[in-house]
C-alpha atoms as a PDB file:
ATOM      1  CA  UNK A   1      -4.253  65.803 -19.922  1.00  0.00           C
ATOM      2  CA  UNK A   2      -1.970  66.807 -23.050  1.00  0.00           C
ATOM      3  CA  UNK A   3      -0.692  63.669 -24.413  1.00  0.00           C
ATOM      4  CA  UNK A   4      -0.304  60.166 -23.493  1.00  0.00           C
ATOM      5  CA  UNK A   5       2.225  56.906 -24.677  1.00  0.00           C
ATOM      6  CA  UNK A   6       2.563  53.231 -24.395  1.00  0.00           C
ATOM      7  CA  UNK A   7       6.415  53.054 -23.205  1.00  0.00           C
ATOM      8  CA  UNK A   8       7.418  49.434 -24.872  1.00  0.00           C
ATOM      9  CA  UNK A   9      11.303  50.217 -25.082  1.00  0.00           C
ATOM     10  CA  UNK A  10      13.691  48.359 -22.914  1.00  0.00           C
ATOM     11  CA  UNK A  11      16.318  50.880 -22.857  1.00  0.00           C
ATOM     12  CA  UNK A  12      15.626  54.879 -22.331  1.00  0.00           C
ATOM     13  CA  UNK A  13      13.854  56.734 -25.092  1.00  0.00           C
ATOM     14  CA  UNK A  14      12.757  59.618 -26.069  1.00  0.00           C
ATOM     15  CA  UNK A  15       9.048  60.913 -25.998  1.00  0.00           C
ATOM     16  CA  UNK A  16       8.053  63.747 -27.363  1.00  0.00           C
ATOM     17  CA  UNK A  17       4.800  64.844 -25.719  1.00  0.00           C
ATOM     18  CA  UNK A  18       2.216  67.791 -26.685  1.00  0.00           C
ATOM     19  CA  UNK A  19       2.117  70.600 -23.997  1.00  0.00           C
ATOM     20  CA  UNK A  20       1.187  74.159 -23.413  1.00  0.00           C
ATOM     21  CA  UNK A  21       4.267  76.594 -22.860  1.00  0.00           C
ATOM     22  CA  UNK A  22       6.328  75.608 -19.750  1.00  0.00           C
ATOM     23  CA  UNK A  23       7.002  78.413 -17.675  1.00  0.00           C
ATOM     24  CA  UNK A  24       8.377  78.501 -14.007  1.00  0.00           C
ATOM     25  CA  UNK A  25       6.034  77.197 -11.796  1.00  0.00           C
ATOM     26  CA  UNK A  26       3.445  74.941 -14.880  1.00  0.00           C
ATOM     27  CA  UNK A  27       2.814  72.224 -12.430  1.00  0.00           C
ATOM     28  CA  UNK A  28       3.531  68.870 -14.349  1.00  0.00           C
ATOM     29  CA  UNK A  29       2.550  65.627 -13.543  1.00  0.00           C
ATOM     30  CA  UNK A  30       3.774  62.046 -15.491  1.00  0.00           C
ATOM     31  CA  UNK A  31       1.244  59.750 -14.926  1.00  0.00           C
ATOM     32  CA  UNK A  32       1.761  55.940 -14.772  1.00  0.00           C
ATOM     33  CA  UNK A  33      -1.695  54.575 -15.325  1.00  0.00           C
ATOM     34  CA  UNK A  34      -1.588  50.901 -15.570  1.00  0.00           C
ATOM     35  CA  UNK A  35       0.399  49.053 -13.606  1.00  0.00           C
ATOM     36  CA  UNK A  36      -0.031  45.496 -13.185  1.00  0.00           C
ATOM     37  CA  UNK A  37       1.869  42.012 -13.087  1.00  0.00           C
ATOM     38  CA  UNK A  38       0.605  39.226 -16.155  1.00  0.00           C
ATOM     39  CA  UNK A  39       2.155  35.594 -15.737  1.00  0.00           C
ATOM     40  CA  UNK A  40       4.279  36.591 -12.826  1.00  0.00           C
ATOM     41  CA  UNK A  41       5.863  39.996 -15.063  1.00  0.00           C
ATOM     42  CA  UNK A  42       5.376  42.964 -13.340  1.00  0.00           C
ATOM     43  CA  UNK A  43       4.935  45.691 -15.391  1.00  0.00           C
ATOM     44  CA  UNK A  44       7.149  48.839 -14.673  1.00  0.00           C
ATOM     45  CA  UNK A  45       7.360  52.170 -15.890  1.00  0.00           C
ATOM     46  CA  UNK A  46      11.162  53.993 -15.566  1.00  0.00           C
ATOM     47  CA  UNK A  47      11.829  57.720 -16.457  1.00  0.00           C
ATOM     48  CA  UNK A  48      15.107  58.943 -16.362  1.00  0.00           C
ATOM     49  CA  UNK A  49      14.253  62.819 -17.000  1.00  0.00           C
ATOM     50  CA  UNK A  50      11.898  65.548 -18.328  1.00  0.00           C
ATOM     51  CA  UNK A  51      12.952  68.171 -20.683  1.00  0.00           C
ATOM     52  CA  UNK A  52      12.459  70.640 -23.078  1.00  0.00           C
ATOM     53  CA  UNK A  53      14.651  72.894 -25.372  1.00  0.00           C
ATOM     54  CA  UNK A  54      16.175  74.784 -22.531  1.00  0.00           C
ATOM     55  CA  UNK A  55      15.368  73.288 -18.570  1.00  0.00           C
ATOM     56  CA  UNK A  56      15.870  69.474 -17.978  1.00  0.00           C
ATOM     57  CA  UNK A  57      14.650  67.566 -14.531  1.00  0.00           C
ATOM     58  CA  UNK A  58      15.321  64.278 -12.931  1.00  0.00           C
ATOM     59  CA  UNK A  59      12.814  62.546 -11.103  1.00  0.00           C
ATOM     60  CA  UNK A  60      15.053  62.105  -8.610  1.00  0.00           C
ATOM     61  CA  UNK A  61      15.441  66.136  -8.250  1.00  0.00           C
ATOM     62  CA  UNK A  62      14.221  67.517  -4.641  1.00  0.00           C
ATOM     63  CA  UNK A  63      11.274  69.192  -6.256  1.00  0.00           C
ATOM     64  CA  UNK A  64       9.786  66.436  -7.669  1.00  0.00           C
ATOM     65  CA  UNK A  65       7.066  64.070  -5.580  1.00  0.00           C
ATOM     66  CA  UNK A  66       5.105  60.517  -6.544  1.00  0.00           C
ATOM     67  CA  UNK A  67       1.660  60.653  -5.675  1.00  0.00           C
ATOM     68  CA  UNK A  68       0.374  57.105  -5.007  1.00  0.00           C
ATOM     69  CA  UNK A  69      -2.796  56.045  -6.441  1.00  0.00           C
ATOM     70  CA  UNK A  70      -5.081  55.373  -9.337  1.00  0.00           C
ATOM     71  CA  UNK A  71      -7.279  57.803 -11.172  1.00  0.00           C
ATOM     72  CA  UNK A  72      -7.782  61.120  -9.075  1.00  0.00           C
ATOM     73  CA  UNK A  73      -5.995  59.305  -6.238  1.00  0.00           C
ATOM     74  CA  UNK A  74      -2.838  59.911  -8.660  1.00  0.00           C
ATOM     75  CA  UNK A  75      -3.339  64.055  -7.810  1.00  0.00           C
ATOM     76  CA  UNK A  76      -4.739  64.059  -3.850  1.00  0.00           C
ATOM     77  CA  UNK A  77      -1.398  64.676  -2.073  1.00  0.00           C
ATOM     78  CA  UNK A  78      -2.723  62.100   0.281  1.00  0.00           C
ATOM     79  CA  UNK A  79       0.231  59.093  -0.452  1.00  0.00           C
ATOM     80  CA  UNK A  80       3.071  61.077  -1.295  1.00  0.00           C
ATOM     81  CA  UNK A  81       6.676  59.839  -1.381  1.00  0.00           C
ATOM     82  CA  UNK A  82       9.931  61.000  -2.834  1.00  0.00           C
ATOM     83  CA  UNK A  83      10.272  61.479  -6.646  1.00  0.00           C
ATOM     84  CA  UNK A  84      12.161  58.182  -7.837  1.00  0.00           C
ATOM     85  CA  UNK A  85      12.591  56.817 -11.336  1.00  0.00           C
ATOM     86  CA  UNK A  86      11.633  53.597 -11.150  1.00  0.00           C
ATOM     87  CA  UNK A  87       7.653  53.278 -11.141  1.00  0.00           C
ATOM     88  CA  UNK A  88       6.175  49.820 -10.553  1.00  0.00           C
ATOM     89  CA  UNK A  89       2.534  50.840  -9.114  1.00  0.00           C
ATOM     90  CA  UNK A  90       0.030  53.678 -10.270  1.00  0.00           C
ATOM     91  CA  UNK A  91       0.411  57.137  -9.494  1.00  0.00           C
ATOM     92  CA  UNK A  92       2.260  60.447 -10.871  1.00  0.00           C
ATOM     93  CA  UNK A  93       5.570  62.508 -10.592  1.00  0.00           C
ATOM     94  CA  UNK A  94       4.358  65.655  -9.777  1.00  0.00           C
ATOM     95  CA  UNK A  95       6.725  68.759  -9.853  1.00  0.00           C
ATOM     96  CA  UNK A  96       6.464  72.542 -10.313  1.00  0.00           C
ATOM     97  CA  UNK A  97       8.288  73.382 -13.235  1.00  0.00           C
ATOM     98  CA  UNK A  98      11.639  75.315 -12.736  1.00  0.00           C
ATOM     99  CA  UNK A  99      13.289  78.025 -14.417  1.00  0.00           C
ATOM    100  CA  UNK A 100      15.581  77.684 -17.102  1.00  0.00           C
ATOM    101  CA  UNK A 101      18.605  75.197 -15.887  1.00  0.00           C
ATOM    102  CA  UNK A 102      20.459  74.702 -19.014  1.00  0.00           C
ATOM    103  CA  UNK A 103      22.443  77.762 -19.354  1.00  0.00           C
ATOM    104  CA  UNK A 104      26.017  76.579 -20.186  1.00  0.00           C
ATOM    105  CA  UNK A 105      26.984  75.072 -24.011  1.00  0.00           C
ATOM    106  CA  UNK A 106      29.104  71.681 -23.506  1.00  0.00           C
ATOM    107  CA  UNK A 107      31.175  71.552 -26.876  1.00  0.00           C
ATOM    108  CA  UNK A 108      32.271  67.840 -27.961  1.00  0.00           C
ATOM    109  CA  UNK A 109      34.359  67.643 -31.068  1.00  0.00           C
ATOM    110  CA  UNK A 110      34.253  64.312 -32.387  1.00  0.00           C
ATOM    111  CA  UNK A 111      34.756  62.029 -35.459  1.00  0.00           C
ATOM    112  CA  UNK A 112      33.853  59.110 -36.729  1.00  0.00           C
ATOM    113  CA  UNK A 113      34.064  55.885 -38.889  1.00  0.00           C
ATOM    114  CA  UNK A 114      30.985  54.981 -40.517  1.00  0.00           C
ATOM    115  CA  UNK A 115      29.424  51.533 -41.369  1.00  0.00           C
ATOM    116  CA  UNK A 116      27.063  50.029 -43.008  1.00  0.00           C
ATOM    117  CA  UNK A 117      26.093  53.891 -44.229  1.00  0.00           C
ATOM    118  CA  UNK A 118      25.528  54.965 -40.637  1.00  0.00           C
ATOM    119  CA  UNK A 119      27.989  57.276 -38.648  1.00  0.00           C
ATOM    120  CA  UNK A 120      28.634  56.758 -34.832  1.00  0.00           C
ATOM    121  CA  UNK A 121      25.587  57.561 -31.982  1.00  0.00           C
ATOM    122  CA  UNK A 122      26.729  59.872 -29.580  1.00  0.00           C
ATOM    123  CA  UNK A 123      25.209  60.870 -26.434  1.00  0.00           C
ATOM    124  CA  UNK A 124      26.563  63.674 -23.845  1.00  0.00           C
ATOM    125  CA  UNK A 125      25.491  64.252 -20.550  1.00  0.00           C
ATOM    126  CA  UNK A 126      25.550  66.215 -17.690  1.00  0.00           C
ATOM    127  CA  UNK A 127      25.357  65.431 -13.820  1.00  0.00           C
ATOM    128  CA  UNK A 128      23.287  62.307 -15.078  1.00  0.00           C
ATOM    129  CA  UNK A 129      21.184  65.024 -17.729  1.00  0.00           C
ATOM    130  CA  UNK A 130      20.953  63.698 -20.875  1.00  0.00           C
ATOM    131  CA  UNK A 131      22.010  66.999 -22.605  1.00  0.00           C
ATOM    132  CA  UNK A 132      21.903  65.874 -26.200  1.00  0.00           C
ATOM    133  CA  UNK A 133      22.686  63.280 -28.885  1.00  0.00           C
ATOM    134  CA  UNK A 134      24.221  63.407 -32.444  1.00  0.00           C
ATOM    135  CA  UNK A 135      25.156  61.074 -35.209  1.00  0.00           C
ATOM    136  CA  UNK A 136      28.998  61.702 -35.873  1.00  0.00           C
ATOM    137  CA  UNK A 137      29.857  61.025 -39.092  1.00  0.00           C
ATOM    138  CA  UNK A 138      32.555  63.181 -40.111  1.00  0.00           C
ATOM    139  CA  UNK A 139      35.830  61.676 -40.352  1.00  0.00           C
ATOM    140  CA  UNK A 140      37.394  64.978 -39.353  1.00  0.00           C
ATOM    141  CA  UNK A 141      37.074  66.532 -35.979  1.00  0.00           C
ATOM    142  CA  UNK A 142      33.534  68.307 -35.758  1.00  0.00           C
ATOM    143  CA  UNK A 143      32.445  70.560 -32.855  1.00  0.00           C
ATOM    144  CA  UNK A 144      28.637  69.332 -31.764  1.00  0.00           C
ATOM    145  CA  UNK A 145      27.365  71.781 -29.196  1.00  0.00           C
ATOM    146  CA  UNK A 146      24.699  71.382 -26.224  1.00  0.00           C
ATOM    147  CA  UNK A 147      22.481  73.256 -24.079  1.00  0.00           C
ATOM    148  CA  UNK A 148      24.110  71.765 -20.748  1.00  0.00           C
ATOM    149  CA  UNK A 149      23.482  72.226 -17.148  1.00  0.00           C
ATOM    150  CA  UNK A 150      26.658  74.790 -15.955  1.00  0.00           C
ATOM    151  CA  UNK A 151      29.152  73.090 -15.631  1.00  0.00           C
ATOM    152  CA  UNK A 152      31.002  73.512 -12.123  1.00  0.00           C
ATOM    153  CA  UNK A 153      34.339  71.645 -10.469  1.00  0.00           C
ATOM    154  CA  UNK A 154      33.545  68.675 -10.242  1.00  0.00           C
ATOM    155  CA  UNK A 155      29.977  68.168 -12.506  1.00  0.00           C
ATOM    156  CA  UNK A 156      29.936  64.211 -13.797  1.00  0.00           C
ATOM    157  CA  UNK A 157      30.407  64.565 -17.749  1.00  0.00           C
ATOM    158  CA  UNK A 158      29.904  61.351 -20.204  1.00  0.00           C
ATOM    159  CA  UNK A 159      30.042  60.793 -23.344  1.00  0.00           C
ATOM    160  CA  UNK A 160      28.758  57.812 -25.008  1.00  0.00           C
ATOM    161  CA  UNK A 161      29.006  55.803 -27.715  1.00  0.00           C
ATOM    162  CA  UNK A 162      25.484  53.714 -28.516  1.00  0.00           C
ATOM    163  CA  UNK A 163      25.611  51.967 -31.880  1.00  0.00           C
ATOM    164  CA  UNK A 164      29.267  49.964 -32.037  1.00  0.00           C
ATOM    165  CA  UNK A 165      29.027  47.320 -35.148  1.00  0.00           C
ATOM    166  CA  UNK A 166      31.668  45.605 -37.798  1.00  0.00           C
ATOM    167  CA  UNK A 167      29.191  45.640 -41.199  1.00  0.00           C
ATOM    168  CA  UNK A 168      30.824  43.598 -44.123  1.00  0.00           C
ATOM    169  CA  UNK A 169      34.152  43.889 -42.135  1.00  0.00           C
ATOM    170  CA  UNK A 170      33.864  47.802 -41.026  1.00  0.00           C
ATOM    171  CA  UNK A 171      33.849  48.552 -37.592  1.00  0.00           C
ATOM    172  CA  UNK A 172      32.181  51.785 -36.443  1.00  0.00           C
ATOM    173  CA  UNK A 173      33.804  53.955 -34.249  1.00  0.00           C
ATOM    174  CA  UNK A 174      33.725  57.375 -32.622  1.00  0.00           C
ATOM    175  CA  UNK A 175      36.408  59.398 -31.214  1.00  0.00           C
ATOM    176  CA  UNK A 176      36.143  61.883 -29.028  1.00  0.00           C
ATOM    177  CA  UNK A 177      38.775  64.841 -29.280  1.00  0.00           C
ATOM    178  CA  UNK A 178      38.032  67.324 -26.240  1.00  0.00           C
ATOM    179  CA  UNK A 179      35.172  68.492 -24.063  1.00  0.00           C
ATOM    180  CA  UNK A 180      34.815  72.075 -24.058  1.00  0.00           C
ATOM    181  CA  UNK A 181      33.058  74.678 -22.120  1.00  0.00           C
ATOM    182  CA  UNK A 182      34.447  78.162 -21.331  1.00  0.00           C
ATOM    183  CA  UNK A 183      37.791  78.757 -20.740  1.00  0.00           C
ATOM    184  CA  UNK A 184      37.852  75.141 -19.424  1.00  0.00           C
ATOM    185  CA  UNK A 185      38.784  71.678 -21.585  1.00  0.00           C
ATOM    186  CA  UNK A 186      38.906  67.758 -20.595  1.00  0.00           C
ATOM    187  CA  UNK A 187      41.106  65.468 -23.134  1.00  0.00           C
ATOM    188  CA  UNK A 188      40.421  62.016 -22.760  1.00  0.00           C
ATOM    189  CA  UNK A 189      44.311  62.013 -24.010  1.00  0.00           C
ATOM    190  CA  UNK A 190      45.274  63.315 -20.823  1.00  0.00           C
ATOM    191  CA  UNK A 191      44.359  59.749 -19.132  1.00  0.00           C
ATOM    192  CA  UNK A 192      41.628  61.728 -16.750  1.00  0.00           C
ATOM    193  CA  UNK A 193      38.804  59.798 -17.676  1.00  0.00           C
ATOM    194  CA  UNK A 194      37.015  56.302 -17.327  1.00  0.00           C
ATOM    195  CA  UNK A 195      35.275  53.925 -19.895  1.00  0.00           C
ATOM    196  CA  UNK A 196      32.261  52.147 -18.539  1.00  0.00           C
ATOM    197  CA  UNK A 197      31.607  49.634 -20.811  1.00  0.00           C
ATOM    198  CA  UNK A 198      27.814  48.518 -21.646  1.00  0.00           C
ATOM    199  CA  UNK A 199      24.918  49.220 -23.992  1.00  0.00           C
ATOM    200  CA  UNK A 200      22.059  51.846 -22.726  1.00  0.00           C
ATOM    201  CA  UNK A 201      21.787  52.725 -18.556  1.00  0.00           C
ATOM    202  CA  UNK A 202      25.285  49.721 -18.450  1.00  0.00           C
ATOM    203  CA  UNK A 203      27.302  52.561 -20.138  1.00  0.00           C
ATOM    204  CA  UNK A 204      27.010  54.396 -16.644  1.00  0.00           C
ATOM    205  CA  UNK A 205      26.662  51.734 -13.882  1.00  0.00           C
ATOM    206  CA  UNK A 206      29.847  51.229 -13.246  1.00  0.00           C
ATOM    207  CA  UNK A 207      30.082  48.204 -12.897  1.00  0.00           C
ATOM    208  CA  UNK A 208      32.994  47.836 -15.969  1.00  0.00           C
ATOM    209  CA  UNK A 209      35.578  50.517 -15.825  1.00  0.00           C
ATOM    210  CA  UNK A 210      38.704  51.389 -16.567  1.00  0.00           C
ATOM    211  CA  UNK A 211      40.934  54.431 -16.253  1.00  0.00           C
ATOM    212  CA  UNK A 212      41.687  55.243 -20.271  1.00  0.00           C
ATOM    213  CA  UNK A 213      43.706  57.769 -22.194  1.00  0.00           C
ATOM    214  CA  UNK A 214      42.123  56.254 -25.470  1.00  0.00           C
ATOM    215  CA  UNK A 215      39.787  58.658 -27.269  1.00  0.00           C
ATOM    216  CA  UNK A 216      39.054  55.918 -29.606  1.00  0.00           C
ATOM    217  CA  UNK A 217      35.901  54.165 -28.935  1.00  0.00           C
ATOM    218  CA  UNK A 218      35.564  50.669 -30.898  1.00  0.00           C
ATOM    219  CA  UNK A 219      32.430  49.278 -28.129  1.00  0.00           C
ATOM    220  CA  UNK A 220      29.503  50.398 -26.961  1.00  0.00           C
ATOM    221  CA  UNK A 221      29.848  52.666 -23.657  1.00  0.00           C
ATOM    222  CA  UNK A 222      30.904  55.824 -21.989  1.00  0.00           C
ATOM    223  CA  UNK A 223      33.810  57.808 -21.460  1.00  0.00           C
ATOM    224  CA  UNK A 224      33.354  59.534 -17.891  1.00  0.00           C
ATOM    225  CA  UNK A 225      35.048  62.106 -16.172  1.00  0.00           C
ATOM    226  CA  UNK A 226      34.721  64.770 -13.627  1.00  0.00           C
ATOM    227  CA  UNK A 227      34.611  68.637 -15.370  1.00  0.00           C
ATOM    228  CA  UNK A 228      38.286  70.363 -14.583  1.00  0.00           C
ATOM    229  CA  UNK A 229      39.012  73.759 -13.129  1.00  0.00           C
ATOM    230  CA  UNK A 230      39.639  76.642 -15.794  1.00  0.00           C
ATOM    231  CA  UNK A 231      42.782  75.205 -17.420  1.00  0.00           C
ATOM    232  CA  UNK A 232      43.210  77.391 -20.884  1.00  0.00           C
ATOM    233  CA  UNK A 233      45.090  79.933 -18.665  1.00  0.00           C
ATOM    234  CA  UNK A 234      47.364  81.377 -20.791  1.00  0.00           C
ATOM    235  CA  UNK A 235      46.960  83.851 -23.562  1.00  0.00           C
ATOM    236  CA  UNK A 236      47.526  83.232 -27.645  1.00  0.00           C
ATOM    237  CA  UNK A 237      48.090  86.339 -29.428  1.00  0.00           C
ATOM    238  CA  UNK A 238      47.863  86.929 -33.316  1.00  0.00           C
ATOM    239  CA  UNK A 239      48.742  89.532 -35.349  1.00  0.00           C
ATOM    240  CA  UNK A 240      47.468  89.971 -38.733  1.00  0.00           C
ATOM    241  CA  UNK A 241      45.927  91.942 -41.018  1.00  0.00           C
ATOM    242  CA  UNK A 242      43.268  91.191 -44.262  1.00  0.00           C
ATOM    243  CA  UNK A 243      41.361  92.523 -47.308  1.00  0.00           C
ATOM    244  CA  UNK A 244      37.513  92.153 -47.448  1.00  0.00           C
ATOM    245  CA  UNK A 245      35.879  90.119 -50.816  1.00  0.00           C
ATOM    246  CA  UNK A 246      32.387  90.819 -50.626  1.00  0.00           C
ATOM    247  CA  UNK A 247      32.243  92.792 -47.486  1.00  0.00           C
ATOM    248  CA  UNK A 248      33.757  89.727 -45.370  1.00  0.00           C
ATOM    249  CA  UNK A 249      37.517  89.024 -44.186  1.00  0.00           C
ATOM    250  CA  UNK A 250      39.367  86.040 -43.338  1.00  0.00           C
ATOM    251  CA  UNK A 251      38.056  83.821 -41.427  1.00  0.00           C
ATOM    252  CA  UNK A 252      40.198  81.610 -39.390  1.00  0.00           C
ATOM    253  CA  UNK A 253      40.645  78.970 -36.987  1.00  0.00           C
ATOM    254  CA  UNK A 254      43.457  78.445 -34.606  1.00  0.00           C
ATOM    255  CA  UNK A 255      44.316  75.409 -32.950  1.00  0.00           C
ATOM    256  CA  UNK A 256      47.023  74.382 -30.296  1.00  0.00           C
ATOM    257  CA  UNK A 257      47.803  70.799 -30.412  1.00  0.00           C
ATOM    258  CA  UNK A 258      44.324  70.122 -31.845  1.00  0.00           C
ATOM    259  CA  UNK A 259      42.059  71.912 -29.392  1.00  0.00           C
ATOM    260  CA  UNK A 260      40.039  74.860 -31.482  1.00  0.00           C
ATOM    261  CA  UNK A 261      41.194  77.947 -29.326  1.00  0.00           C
ATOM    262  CA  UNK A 262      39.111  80.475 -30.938  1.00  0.00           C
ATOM    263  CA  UNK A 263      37.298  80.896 -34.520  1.00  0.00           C
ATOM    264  CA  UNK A 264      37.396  84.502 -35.749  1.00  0.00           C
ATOM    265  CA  UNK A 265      37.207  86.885 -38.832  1.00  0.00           C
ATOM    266  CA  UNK A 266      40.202  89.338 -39.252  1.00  0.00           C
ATOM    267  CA  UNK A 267      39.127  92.931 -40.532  1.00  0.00           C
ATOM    268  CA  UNK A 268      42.223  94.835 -40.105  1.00  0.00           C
ATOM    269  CA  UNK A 269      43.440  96.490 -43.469  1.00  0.00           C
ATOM    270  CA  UNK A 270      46.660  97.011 -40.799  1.00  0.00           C
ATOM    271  CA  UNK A 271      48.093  94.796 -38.987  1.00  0.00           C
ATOM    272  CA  UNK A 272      45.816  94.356 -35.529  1.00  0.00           C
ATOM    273  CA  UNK A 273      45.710  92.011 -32.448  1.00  0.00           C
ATOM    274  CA  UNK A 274      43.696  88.715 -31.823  1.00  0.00           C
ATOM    275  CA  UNK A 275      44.048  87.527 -28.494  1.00  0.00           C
ATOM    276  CA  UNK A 276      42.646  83.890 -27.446  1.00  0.00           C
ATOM    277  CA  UNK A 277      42.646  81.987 -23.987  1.00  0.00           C
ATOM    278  CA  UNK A 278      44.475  78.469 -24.455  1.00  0.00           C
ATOM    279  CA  UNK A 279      45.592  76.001 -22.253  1.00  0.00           C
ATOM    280  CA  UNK A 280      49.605  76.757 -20.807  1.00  0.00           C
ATOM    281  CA  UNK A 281      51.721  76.917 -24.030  1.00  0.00           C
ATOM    282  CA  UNK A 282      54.698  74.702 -23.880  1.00  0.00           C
ATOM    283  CA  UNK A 283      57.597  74.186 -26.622  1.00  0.00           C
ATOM    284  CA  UNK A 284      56.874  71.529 -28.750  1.00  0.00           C
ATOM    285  CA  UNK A 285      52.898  72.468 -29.241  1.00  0.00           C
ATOM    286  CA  UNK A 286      52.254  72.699 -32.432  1.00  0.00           C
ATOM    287  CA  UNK A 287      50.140  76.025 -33.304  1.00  0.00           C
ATOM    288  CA  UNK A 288      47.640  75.821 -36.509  1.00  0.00           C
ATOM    289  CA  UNK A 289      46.052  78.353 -38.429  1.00  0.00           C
ATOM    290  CA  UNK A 290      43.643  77.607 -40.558  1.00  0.00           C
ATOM    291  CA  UNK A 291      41.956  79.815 -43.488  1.00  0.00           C
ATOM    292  CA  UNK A 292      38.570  78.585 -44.033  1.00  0.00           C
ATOM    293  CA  UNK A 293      37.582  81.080 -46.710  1.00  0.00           C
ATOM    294  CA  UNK A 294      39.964  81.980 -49.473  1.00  0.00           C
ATOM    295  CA  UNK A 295      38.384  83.595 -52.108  1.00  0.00           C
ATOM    296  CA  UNK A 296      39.440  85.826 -55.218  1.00  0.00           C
ATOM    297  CA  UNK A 297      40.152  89.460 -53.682  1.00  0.00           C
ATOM    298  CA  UNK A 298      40.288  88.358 -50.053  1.00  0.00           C
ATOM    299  CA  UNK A 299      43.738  88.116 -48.654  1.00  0.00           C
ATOM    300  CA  UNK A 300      45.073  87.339 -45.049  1.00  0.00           C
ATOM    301  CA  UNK A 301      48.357  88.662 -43.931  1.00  0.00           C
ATOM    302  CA  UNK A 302      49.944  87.069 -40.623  1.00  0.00           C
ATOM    303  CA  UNK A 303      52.914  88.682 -39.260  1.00  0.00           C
ATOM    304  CA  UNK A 304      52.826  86.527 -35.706  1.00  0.00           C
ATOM    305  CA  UNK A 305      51.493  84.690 -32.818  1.00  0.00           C
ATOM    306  CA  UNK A 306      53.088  85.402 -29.525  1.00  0.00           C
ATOM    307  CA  UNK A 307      52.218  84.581 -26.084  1.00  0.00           C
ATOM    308  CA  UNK A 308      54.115  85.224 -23.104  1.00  0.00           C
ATOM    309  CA  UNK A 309      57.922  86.110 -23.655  1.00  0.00           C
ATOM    310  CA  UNK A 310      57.583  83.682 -26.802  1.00  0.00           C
ATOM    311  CA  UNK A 311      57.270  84.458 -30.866  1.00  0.00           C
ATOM    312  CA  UNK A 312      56.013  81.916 -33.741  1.00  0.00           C
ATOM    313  CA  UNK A 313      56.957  83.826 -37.108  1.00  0.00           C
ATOM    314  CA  UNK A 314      54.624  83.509 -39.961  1.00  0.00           C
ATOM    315  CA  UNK A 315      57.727  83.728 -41.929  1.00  0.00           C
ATOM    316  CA  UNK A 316      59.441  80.718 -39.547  1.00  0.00           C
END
């Protein structure tokens, strides 16, 4: 036994529990240890997942068991059933701990509107993985990465929003820009995602959902959608050159239509080549650059961006 915890929260929480190094194979067991029903209230114990920094399991996983029973009955193998979340008599989850599963990085960019001195509560996950949470509260678009499951064609991806409030007349809000992973990005924009309305586990029932293009979230909930095929297919291309301050160039970030293609430092005392994947460049899209480091002695020099049989002109 490592650690134990009285579980009195309603809605899913984190515990963080004391344990030796998990490697692939630790066998793990969760233990529910005092089940019981007082004035006709059965008392129930529900875990959504198990995770550490880098591998993340659901009870409902194949590899996972329950072992019926009470004391040492909990570990005989005698009463086994399938893992399951919801635990409403003694026993334990037993698994063998896997390898590392959370080898992709999920990229939300997101902003917020703040209230009563607290930004927005955010919480992304994968294939029903709670992959990470963060409190938004930039009011300019901020990239918050994740250790995520890899993403595949078709992998469930939500973001939620879990705080929504109107303190002395301000309403907090979040609003989610893009999803990104790869060469691969989902807009809410593009109207290809749901909001399930509902605090907690009601933000992914769906039991209240509607088809959205709003990124702007005003109520508690999730946006939901289903990860794309590869969609930044086409090629960016910029040409520019630089002089160091302090042994560091330019850096700069360039954005089509708001999505942050690429971040990179230009080195080239001559004019040199940066080439970035970006979703299918149509006219109209408006192209950004953006110089995030001007300092005395440090100079950036853009000559172009091209891609395909089209050129943007700095001097345009």
């Amino acid at each position: 036994v490592t650690d134990s915890v009285e579980v009195r929260a309603t809605q899913p929480t984190d515990y963080a529990l004391a344990a030796p190094t998990l490697k692939p194979g630790s066998k793990v067991d969760v233990v529910y240890a005092n089940a019981g029903a007082v004035n006709g209230v059965t008392r129930s114990l529900y875990v959504q997942q198990l995770s550490t920094a880098d591998t993340a399991v659901l009870p409902t996983a194949a590899i996972v068991s329950f072992d019926r029973g009470y004391g040492n009955d909990a570990f005989d193998g005698q009463n086994v059933l399938a893992g399951t979340t919801n635990l409403h008599g003694n026993g334990a989850l037993r698994l063998a701990w896997p390898s590392p599963n959370l080898t992709d990085r999920l990229t939300v960019r997101a902003s917020a509107t703040s209230a009563g001195g607290s930004g927005a509560l955010m919480v992304a996950r994968v294939d029903g993985i709670v992959v990470g949470s963060a409190l938004v509260s930039s009011t300019a678009p901020v990239d918050h990465v994740f250790a995520a499951p890899p993403l595949a064609i078709g992998s469930r991806v939500d973001v939620a929003f879990a705080n929504a409030a109107t303190v002395n007349g301000q309403t907090r809000s979040l609003r989610v820009h893009y999803l990104m992973s790869g060469t691969t990005v989902l807009q809410p924009s593009a109207g290809s995602m749901s909001f399930d309305a509902g605090s907690g586990l009601a933000a992914f029932d769906g039991a209240n959902v509607q088809q959205t293009a709003q990124n702007l979230l005003t109520d508690n909930g999730a946006l939901r959608g289903k990860w794309p095929a590869a969609n930044m297919s086409d090629t960016l291309t910029l040409r520019a050159s630089a002089r160091l301050a302090a042994n560091v160039g330019p850096i700069v970030q360039l954005q089509v239509d708001g999505v942050v293609i690429g971040t990179v430092e230009l080195r080239s005392p001559t004019p040199a080549d940066i080439s970035l994947p970006t979703l299918p460049m149509k006219p109209g899209q408006r192209v950004e650059l953006v110089y995030t480091n001007p300092a005395d002695g440090r100079d950036l020099h853009l000559a172009y961006a091209i891609s395909g049989k089209t050129v943007l002109l700095a001097s345009n």
